[in-house]
Protein backbone atom coordinates (compact mmCIF):
# COMPACT_ATOMS: atom_id res chain seq x y z
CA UNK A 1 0.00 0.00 0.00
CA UNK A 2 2.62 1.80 0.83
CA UNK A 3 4.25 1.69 -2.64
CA UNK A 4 1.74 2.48 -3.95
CA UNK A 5 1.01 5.88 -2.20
CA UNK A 6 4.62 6.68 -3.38
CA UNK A 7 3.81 6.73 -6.83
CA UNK A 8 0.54 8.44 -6.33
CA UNK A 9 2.19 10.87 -4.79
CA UNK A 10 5.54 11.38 -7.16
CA UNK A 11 2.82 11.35 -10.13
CA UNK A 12 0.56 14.07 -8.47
CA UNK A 13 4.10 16.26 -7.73
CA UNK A 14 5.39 15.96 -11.11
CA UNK A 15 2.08 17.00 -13.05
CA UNK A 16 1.57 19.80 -9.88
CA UNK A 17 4.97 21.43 -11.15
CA UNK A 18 4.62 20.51 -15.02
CA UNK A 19 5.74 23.05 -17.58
CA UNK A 20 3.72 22.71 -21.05
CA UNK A 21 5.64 22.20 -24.29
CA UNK A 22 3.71 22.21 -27.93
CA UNK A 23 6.19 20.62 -30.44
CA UNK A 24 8.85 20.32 -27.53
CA UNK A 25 9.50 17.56 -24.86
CA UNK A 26 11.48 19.39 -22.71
CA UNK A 27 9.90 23.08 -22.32
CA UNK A 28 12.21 26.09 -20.80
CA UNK A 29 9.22 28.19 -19.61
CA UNK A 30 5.69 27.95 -18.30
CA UNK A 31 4.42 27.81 -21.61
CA UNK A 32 6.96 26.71 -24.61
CA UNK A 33 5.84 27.04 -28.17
CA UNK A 34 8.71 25.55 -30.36
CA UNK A 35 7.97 26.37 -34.27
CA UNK A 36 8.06 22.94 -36.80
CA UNK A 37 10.47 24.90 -38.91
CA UNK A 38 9.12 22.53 -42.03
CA UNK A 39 8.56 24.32 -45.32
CA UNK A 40 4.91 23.54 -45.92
CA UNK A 41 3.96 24.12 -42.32
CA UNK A 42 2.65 27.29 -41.08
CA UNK A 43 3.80 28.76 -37.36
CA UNK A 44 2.70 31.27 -35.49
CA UNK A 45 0.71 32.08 -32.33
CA UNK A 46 -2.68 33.42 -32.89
CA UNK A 47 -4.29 35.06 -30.23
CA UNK A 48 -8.19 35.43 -30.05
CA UNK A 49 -9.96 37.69 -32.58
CA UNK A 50 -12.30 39.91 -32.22
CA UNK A 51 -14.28 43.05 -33.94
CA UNK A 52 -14.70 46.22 -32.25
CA UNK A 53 -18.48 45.22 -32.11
CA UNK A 54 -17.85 42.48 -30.80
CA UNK A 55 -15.66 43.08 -27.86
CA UNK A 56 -18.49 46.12 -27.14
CA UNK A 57 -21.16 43.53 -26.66
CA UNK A 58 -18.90 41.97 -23.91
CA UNK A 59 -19.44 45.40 -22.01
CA UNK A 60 -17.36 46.71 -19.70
CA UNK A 61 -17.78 44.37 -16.84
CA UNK A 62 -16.73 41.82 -18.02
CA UNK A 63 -12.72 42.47 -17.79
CA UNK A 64 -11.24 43.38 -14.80
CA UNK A 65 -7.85 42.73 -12.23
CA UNK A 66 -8.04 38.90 -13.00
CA UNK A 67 -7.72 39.77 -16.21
CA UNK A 68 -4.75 41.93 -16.53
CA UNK A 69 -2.64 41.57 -19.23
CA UNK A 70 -5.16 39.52 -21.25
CA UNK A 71 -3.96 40.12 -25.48
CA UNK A 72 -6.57 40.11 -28.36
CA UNK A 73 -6.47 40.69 -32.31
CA UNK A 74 -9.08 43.81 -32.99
CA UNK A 75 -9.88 42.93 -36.87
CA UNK A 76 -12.35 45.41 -37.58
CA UNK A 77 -12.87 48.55 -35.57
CA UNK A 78 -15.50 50.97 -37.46
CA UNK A 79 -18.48 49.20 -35.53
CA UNK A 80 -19.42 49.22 -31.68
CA UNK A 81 -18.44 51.84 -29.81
CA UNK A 82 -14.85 53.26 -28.12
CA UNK A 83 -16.52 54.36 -24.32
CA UNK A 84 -14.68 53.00 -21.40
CA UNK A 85 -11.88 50.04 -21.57
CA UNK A 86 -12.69 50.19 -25.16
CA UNK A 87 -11.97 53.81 -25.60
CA UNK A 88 -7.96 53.30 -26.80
CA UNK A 89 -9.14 51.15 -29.72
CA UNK A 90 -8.69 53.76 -32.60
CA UNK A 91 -7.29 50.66 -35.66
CA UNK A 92 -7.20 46.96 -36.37
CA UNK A 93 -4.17 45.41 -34.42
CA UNK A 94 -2.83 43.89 -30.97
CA UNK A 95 -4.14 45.27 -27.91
CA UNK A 96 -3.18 44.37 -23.93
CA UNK A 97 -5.84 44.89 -21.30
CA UNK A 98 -4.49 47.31 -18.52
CA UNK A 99 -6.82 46.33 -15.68
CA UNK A 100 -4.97 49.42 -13.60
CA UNK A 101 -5.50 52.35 -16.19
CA UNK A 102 -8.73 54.63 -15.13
CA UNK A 103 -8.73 54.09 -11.78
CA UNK A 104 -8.78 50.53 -12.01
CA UNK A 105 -11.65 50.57 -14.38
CA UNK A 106 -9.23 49.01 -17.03
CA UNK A 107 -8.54 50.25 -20.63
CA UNK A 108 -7.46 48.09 -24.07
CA UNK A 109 -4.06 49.32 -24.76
CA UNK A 110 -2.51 49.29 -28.07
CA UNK A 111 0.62 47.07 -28.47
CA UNK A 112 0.95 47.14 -32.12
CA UNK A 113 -1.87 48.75 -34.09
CA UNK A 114 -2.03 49.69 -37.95
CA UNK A 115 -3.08 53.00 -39.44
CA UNK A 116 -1.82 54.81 -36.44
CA UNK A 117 1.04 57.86 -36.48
């Protein structure tokens, strides 16, 4: 019985303290994308997209602290509306949500965005 505690317990630790690897066995970080490098095959890390509209049906409750530092792909921003976290998003492109800008009300910040000087 004993025994077999042991490995219960030496599986449980090991998965507890896992790192993830996708196309690696041994990762170097909490999460460790390694490309294919293969001609034909296409890498990359696509985060979640969204429209403008979209992200304003959400509302503005919906982010917050836990939250912080959360990254999504604006494809289209000419619909919904730019009021309150939303009111950064001027172009398509990469925003981070900043769940300490305005007061702690949180604001979409722009990481890389297109059409903008």
């Amino acid at each position: 019985m004993k025994k077999i505690m042991s490995i219960i317990s030496m599986c449980a630790f090991s998965i507890a303290f896992a790192q993830t690897g996708i196309n690696t066995e041994s990762p170097k970080a909490t999460l460790d994308v390694t490309a294919q490098k293969k001609v034909l095959t296409i890498d990359g890390l696509l985060p979640p997209r969204l429209t403008l509209a979209e992200l304003t049906e959400k509302g503005n409750t919906l982010y917050g602290m836990e939250q912080d530092g959360a990254i999504i792909y604006i494809t289209d921003a000419s619909g919904g509306d730019k009021l309150s976290q939303r009111e950064n998003i001027q172009s398509k492109g990469l925003y981070i949500f900043d769940a300490e800008e305005a007061n702690k009300e949180g604001r979409w910040m722009c990481l890389f965005c297109y059409g903008l000087a």
